[in-house]
Protein backbone atom coordinates (compact mmCIF):
# COMPACT_ATOMS: atom_id res chain seq x y z
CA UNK A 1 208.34 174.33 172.76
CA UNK A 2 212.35 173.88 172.17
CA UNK A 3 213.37 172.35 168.49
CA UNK A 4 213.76 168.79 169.15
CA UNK A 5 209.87 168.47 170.20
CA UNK A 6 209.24 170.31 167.25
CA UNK A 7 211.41 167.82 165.21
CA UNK A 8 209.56 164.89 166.99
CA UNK A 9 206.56 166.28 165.93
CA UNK A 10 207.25 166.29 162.49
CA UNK A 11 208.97 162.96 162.32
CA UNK A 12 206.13 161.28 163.75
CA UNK A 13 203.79 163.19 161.34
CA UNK A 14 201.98 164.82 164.10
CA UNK A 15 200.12 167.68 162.45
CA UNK A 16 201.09 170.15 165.43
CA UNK A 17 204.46 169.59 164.02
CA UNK A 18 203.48 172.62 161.21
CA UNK A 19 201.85 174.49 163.71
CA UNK A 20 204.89 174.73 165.96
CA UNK A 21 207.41 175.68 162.77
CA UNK A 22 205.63 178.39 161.74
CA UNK A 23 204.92 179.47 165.62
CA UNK A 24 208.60 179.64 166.32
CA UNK A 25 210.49 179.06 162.95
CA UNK A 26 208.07 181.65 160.65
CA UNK A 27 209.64 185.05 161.31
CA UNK A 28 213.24 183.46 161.02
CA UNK A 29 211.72 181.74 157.40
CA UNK A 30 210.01 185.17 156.67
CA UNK A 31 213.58 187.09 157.08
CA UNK A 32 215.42 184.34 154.57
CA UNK A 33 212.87 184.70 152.04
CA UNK A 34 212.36 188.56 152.06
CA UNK A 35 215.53 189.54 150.24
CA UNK A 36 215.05 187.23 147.17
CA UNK A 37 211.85 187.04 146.52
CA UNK A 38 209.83 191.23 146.21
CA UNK A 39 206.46 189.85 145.78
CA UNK A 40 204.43 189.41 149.19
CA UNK A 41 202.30 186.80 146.87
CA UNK A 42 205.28 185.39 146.16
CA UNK A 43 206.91 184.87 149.95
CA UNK A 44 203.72 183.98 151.04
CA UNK A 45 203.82 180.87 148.51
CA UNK A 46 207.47 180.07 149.19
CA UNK A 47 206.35 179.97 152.95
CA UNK A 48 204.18 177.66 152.73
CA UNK A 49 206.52 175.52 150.13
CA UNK A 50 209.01 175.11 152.62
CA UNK A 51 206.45 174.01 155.37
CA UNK A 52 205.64 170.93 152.93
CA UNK A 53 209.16 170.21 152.27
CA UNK A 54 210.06 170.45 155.66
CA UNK A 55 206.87 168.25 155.68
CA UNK A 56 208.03 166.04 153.08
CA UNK A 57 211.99 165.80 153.82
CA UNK A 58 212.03 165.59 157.99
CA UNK A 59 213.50 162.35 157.83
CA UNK A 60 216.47 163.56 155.64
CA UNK A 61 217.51 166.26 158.53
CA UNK A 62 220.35 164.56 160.97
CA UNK A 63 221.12 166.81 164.12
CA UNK A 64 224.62 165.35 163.72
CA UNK A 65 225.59 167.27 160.95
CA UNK A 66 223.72 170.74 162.41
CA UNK A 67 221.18 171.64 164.26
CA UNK A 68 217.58 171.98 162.89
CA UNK A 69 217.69 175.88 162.38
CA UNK A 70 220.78 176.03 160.34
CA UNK A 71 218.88 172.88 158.08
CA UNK A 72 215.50 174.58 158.00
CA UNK A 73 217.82 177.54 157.03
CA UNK A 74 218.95 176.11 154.07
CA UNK A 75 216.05 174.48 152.67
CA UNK A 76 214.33 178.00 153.25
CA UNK A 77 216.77 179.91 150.94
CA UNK A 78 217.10 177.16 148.53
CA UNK A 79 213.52 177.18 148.23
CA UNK A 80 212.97 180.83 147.82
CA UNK A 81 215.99 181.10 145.15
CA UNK A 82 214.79 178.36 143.41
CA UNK A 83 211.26 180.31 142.68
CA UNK A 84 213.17 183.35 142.02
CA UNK A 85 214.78 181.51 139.67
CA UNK A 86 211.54 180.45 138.31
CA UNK A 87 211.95 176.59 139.28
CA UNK A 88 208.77 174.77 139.86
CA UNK A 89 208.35 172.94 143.15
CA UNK A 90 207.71 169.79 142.17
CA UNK A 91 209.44 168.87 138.72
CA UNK A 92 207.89 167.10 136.21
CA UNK A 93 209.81 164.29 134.06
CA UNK A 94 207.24 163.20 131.73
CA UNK A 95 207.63 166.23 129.20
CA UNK A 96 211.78 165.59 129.65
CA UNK A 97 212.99 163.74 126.08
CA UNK A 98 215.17 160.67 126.86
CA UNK A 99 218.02 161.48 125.24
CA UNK A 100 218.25 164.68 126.99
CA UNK A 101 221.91 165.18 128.62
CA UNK A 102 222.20 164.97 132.51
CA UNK A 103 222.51 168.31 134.21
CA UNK A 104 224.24 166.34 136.71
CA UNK A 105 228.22 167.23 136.53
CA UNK A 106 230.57 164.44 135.21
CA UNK A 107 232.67 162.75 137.31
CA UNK A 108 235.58 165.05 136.46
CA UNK A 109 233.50 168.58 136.96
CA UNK A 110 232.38 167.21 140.57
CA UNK A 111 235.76 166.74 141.69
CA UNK A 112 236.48 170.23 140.09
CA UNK A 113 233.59 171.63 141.89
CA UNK A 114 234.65 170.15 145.18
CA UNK A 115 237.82 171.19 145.47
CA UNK A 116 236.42 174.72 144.67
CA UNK A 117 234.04 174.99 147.14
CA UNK A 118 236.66 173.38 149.83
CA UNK A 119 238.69 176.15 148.80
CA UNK A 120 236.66 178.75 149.42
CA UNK A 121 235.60 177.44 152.46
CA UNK A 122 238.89 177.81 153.83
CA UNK A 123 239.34 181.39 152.57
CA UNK A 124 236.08 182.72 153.93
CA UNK A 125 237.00 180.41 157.39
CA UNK A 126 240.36 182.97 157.07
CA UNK A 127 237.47 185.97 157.53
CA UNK A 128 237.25 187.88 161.02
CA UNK A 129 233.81 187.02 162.35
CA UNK A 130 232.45 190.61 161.71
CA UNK A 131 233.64 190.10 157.68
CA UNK A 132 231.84 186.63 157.58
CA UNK A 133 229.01 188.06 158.60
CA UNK A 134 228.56 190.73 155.95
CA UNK A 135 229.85 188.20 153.68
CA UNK A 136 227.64 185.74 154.17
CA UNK A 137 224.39 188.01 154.34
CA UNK A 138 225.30 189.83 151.36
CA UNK A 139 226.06 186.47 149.04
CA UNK A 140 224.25 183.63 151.13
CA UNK A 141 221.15 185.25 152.08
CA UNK A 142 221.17 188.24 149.35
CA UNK A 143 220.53 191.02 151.64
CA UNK A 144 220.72 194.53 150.28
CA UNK A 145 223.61 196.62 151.74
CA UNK A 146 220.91 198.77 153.37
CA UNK A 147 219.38 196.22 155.16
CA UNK A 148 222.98 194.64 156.16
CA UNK A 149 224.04 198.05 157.18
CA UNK A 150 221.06 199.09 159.12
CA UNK A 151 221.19 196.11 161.51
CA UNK A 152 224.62 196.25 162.02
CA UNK A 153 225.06 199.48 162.64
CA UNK A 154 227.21 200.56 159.64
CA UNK A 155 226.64 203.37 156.77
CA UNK A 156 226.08 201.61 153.42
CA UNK A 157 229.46 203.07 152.48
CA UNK A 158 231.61 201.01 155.21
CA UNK A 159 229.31 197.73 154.00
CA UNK A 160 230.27 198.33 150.62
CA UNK A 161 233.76 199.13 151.17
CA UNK A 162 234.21 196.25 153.52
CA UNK A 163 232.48 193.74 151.17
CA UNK A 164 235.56 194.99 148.51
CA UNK A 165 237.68 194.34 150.46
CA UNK A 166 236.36 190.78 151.25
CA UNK A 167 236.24 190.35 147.51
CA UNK A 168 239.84 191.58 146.84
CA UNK A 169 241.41 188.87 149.55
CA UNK A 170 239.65 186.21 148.69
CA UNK A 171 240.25 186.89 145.01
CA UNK A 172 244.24 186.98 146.38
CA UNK A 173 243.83 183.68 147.72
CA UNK A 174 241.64 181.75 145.70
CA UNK A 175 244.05 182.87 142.44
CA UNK A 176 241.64 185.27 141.02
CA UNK A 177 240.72 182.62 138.21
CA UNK A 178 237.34 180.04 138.17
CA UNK A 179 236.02 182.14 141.14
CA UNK A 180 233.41 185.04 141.33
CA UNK A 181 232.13 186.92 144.41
């Protein structure tokens, strides 16, 4: 079955919908969640979290802006971090006081924040391909160095080393200051 049935599925509610995800998306949703979460309890119950969001949020997915894998991507490792991070899945508000700040940034902060991340962008789009790819599996999807190294074919060593030297030029461009990697 290719992705857009399996989309279809899902946006019409058909139940075959879940079926089909974890059929052809579960081993790719496994792989996310295995580096940030250690307990098998644990990935097992962020699995199925992200089968009811996907669930829940279908109609918020737009092939326009990506294709289904990169979005189920995301919502994968922003599930799993957010239960390393101890976050309930579903939030209650009832025990939240009124006069309780926003965590939401002001308006000030956001633009901060956006020209930030546009920022980096454009350093880590300055990356060779091979770099972006250790980059991004070290920091996006929190693999160990071991597990970078061993399916790229590197020694920890040259991981390490080259994620240093990632570090160092994007420190050099991005000014060194408001930034961490």
């Amino acid at each position: 079955m290719h992705e857009r049935e399996i989309v279809e599925l899902l946006l019409n509610r058909d139940e075959r919908g879940i079926s089909e995800l974890m059929l052809h998306y579960g081993p790719l949703m496994r792989y996310i969640i295995a580096p940030i979460l250690s307990d098998a309890r644990d990935r097992e119950d962020c699995l199925s979290d992200v089968a009811l969001r996907v669930w829940d949020k279908i109609d918020s997915f737009d092939d326009l802006r990506g294709s289904f894998s990169v979005w189920l991507t995301a919502v994968t490792r922003n599930a799993a971090l957010n239960r390393a991070r101890g976050v309930p899945a579903a939030e209650s508000t009832e025990d939240i006081p009124k006069e309780t700040p926003s965590p939401e940034p002001t308006p000030e902060e956001a633009v901060l924040i956006a020209e930030r991340k546009a920022a980096l962008g454009r350093a880590i789009d300055g990356l060779t391909s091979r770099d972006k790819t250790i980059f991004y599996r070290k920091y996006y999807y929190l693999q160990s160095t071991s597990q970078i190294a061993a399916e790229l074919g590197m020694t920890e060593r040259a991981v390490e080393g080259r994620l240093y030297r990632i570090r160092k030029r994007l420190r050099s461009k991005l000014g060194g200051e408001g930034y961490e990697c």
